[in-house]
Protein backbone atom coordinates (compact mmCIF):
# COMPACT_ATOMS: atom_id res chain seq x y z
CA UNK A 1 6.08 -15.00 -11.57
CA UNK A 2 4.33 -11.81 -12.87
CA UNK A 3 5.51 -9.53 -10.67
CA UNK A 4 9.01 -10.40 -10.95
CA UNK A 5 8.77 -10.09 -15.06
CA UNK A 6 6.54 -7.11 -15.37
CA UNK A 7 9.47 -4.77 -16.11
CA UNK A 8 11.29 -7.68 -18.47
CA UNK A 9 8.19 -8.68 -19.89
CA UNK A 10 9.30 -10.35 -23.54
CA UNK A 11 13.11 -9.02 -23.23
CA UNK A 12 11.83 -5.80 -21.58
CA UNK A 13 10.26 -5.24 -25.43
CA UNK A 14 8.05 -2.26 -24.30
CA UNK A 15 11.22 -0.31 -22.66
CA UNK A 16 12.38 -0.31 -26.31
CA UNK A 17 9.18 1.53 -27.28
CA UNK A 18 9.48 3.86 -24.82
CA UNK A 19 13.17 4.50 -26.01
CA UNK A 20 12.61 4.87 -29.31
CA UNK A 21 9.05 7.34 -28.72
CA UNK A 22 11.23 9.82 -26.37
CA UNK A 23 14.17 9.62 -29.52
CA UNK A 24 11.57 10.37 -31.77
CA UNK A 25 9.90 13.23 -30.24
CA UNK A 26 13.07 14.55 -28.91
CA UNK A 27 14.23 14.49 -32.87
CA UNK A 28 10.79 15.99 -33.54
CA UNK A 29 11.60 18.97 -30.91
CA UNK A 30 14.92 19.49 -32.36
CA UNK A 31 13.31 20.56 -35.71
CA UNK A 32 11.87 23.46 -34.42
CA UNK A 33 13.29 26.85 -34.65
CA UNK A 34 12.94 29.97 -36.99
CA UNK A 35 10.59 32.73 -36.16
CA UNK A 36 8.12 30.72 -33.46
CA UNK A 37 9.83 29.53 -30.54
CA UNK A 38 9.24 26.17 -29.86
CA UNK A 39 6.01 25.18 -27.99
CA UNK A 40 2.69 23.71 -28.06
CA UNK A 41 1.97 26.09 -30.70
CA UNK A 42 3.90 24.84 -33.57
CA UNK A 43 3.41 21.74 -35.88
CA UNK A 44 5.38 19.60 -33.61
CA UNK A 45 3.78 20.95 -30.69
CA UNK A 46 0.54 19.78 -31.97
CA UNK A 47 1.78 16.31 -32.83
CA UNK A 48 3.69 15.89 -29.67
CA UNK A 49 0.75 17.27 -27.91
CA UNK A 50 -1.62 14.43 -29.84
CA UNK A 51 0.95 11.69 -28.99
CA UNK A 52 0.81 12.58 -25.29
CA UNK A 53 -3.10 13.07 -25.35
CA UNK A 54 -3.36 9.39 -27.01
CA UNK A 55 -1.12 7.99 -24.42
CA UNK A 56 -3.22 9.15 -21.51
CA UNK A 57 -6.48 8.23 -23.10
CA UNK A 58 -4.86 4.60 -23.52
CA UNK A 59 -2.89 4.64 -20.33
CA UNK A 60 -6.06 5.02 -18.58
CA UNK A 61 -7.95 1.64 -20.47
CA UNK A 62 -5.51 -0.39 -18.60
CA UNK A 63 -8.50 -0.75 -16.18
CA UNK A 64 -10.93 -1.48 -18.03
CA UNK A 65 -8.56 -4.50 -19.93
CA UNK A 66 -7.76 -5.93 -16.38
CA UNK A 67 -11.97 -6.68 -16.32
CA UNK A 68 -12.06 -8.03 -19.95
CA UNK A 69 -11.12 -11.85 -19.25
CA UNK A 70 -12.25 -12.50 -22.50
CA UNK A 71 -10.42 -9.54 -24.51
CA UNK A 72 -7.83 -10.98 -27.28
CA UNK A 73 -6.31 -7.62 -26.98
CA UNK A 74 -3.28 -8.87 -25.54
CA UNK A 75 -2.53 -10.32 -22.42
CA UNK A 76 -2.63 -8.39 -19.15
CA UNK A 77 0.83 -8.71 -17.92
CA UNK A 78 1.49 -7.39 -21.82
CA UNK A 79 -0.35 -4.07 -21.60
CA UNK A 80 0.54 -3.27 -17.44
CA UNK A 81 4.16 -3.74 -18.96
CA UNK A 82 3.68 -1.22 -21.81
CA UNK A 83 1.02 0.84 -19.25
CA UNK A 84 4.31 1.33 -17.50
CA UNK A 85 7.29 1.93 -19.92
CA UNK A 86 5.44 4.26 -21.86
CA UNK A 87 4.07 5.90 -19.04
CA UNK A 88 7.65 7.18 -18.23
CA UNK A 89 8.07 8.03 -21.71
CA UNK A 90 4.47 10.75 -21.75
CA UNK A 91 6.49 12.68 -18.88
CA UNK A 92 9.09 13.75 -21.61
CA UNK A 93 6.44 13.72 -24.23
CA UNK A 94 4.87 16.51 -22.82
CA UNK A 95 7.04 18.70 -21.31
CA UNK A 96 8.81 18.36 -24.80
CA UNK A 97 4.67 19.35 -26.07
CA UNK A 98 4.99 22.43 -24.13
CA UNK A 99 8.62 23.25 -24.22
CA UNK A 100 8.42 23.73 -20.38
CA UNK A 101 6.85 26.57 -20.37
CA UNK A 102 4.68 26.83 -16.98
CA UNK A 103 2.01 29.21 -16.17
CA UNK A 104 -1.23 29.35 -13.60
CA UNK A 105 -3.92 28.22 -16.22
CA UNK A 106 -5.80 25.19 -17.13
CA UNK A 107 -2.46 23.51 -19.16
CA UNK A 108 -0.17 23.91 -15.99
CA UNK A 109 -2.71 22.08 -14.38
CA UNK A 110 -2.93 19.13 -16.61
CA UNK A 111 0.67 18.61 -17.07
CA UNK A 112 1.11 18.84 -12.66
CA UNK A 113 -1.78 16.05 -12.63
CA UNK A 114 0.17 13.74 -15.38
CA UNK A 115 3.24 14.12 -13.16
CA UNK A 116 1.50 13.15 -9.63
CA UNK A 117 -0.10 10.25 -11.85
CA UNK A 118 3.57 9.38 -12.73
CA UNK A 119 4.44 9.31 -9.79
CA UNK A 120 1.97 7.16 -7.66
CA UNK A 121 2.26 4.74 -10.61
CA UNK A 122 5.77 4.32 -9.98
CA UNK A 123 5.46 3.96 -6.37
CA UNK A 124 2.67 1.53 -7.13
CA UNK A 125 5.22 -0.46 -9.07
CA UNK A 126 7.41 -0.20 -6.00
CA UNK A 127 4.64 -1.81 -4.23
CA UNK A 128 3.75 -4.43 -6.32
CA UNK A 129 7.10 -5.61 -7.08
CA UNK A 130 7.89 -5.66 -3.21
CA UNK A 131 4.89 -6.76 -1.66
CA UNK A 132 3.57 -9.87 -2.49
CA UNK A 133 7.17 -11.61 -1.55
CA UNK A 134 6.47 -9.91 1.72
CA UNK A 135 2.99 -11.29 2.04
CA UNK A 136 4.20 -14.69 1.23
CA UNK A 137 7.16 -14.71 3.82
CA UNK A 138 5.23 -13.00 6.16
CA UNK A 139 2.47 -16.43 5.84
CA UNK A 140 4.13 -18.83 5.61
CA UNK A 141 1.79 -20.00 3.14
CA UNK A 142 -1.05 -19.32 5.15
CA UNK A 143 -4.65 -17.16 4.19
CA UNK A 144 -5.48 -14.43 6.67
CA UNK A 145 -8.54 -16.76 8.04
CA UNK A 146 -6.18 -19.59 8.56
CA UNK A 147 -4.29 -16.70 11.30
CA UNK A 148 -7.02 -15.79 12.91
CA UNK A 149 -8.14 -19.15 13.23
CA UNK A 150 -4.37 -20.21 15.06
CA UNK A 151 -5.29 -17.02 17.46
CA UNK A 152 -8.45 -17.70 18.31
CA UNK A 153 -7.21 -21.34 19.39
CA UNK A 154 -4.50 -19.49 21.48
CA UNK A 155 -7.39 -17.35 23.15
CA UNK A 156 -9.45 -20.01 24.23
CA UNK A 157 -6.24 -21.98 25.51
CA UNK A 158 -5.04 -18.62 27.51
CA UNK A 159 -8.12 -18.00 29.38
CA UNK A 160 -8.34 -21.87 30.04
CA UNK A 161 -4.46 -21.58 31.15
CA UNK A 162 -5.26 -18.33 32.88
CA UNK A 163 -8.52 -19.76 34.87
CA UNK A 164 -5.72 -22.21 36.88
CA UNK A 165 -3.46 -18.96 37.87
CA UNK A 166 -4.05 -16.12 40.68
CA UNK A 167 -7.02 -13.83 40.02
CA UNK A 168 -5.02 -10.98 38.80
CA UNK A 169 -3.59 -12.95 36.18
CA UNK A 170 -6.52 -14.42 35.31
CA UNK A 171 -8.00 -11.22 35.02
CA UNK A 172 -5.00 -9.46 33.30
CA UNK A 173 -4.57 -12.07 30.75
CA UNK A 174 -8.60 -12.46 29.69
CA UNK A 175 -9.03 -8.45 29.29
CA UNK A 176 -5.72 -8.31 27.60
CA UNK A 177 -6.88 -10.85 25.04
CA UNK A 178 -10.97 -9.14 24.70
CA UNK A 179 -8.61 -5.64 24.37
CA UNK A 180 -6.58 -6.85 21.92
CA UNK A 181 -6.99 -4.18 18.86
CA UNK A 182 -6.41 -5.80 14.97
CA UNK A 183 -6.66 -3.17 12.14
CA UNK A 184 -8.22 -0.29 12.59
CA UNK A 185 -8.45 3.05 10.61
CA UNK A 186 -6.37 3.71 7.90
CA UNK A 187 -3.69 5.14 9.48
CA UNK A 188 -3.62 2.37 11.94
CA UNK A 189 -3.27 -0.22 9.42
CA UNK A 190 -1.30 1.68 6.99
CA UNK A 191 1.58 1.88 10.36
CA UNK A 192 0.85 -0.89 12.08
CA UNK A 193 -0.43 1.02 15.31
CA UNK A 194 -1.47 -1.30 18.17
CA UNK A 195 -3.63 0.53 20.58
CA UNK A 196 -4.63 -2.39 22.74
CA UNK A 197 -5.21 -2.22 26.61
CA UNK A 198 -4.83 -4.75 29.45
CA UNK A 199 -5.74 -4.44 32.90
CA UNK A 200 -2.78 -4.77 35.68
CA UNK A 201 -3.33 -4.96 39.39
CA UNK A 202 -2.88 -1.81 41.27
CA UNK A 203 -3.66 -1.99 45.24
CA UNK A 204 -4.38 1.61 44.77
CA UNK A 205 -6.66 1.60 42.11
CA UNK A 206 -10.43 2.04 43.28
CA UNK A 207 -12.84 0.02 41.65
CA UNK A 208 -12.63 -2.12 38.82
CA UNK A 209 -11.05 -5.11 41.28
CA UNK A 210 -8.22 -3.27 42.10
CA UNK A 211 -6.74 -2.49 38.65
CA UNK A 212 -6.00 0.09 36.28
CA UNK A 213 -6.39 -0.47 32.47
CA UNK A 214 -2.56 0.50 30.73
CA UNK A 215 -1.30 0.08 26.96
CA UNK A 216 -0.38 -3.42 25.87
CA UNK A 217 1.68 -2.49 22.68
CA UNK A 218 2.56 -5.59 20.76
CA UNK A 219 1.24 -7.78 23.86
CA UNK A 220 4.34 -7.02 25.43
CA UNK A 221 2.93 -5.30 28.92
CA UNK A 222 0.78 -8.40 29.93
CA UNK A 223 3.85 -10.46 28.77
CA UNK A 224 6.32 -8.99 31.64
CA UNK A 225 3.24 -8.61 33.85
CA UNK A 226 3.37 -12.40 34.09
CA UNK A 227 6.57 -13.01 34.17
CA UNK A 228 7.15 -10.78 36.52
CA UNK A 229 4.99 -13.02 38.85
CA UNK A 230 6.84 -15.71 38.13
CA UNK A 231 9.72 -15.32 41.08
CA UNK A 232 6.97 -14.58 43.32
CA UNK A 233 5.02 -17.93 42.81
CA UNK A 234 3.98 -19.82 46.13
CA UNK A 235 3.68 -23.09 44.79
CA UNK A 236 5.74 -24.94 41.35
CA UNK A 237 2.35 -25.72 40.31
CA UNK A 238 1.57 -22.15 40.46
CA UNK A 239 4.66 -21.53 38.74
CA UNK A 240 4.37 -24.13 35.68
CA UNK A 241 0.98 -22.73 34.69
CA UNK A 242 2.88 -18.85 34.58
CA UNK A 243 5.80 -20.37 32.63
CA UNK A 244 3.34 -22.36 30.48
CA UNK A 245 1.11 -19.05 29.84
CA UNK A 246 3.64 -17.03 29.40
CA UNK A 247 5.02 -19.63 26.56
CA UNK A 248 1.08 -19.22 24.88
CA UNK A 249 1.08 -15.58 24.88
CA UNK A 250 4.71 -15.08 23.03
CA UNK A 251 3.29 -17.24 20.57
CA UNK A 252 0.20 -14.85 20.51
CA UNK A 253 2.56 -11.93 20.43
CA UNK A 254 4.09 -13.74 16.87
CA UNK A 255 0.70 -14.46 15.26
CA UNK A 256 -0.74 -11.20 15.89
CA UNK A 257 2.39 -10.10 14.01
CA UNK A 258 1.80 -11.92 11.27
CA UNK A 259 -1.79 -10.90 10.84
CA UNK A 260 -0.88 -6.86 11.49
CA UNK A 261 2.37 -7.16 8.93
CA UNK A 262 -0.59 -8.62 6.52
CA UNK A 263 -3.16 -6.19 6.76
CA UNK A 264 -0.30 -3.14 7.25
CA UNK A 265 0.67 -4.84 3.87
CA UNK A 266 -2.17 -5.26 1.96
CA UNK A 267 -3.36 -1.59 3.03
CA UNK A 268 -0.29 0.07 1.31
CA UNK A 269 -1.36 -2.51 -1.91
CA UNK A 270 -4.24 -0.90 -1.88
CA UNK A 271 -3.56 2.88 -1.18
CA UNK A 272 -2.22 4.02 -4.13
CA UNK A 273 -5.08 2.65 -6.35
CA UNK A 274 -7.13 4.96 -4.22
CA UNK A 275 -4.82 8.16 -5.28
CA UNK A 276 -3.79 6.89 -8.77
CA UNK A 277 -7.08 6.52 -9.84
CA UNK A 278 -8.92 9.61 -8.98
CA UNK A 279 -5.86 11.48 -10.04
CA UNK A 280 -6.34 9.89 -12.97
CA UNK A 281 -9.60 10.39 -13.42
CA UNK A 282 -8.61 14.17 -12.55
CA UNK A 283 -6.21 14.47 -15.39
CA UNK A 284 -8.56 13.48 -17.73
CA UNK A 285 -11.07 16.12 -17.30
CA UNK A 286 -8.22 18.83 -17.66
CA UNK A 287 -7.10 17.31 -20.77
CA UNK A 288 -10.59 17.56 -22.30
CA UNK A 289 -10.38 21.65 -20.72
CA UNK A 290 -6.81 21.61 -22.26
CA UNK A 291 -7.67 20.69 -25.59
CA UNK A 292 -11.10 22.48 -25.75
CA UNK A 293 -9.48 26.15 -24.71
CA UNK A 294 -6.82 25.16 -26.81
CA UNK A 295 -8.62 24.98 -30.30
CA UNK A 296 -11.09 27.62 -28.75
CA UNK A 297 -8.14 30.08 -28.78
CA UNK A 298 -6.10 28.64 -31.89
């Protein structure tokens, strides 16, 4: 269960570091005074300063452990734990390093970058605490291609089901299944949008066999377009093969569910990797312009 011990890892041991750094420098900050105000420019600005700058540089190798199978520098689970505690810990770190003093220059910068990589890492913790239970009661169990494969049984069964019923069904229920939309762009995924069609009889639509092509949502318009035939059947016959269909394409409506909720799920798993990491990447570079203008001008 890694995600559910990442925070407790070993008694929560790395929350303990984190504690004791941010008592430490805090201690550290206290001990200025005198005739310099306190500040990046003092002894203890320095050292804070070359605390926080160590933490980022190692913060940032996290990524290149999790590709080192072979490393015997501790376990994975071990350094995302610490990657985390002491990431909360650099935010005080270095606004303590700079003794919150804000400008528009290069510093200012760095520390806004260190504080939106803060930030999507703790919303990526979010995520990966919450998600994979999600994924796994969303599955039941099963892989995306075991999903698809349950739909595409349920297609070919509706347009066989759908071949035995009145032309406009027929014809409603095949385009609503060759119009069904699944993904999409990122947006799409990342909300779940479902921007599939269906076409529905219309005696006054010209062309096209008398229909008009509308929004099927969810599945739910060519749902109540069948049952909505189903008072009006001629024959029981007629009638079993709407109830029947109409029976297939609720559990259509469930499956595609279930394979939306997993992609809208594994898209927000993988979102903030793609803003945590080029921030990151980001914050680096102005630390390097940080430092450099720093001993430039010292």
């Amino acid at each position: 269960m890694i995600h559910e011990s990442l925070l407790r890892y070993r008694g929560a041991r790395y929350s303990w570091w984190a504690l004791a750094l941010c008592i430490v420098s805090s201690l550290l900050y206290a001990t200025q005074g005198g005739r310099q105000e306190p500040g990046g420019g003092t002894w203890q600005g320095y050292v804070l300063g070359t605390v926080g700058a160590l933490l980022i540089v190692w913060l940032a190798l996290l990524g290149v452990r999790k590709r080192r199978y072979s490393s015997g520098a501790g376990s994975v689970q071990g350094w995302t734990s610490a990657h985390v505690w002491l990431g909360l810990a650099l935010l005080l770190v270095a606004t303590l390093h700079c003794a919150g003093r804000f400008g528009w220059n290069v510093h200012t910068l760095a520390y806004v970058l260190m504080c939106a990589v803060i930030l999507s890492g703790i919303f990526g913790v979010y995520v990966y605490l919450s998600t994979p239970r999600q994924l796994s009661a969303n599955s039941n169990g099963l892989a995306r291609a075991a999903m698809f494969a349950e739909l595409f049984d349920l297609d070919r069964k509706g347009r066989d089901l759908a071949g035995k019923c009145d032309p406009a069904v027929n014809t409603a229920v095949k385009s609503s299944i060759e119009r069904t939309m699944i993904g999409g762009g990122v947006t799409a995924q990342l909300l779940g949008l479902d921007r599939s069609l269906f076409m529905r009889a219309d005696p006054q639509a010209v062309g096209a066999g008398g229909a008009i092509v509308v929004a099927n949502a969810d599945q739910q318009g060519v749902i109540d377009d069948v049952a909505r035939r189903v008072p009006r059947a001629a024959k029981r016959t007629e009638a079993a093969n709407l109830q029947a269909l109409i029976v297939l394409l609720c559990r259509r409506q469930a499956v595609l569910r279930r394979i939306r909720r997993d992609i809208r799920l594994h898209a927000w798993l993988r979102l903030w990797l793609y803003v945590h990491v080029p921030i990151t990447i980001a914050l680096i570079l102005a630390l390097i312009v940080h430092i450099a203008t720093t001993f430039m001008y010292w």
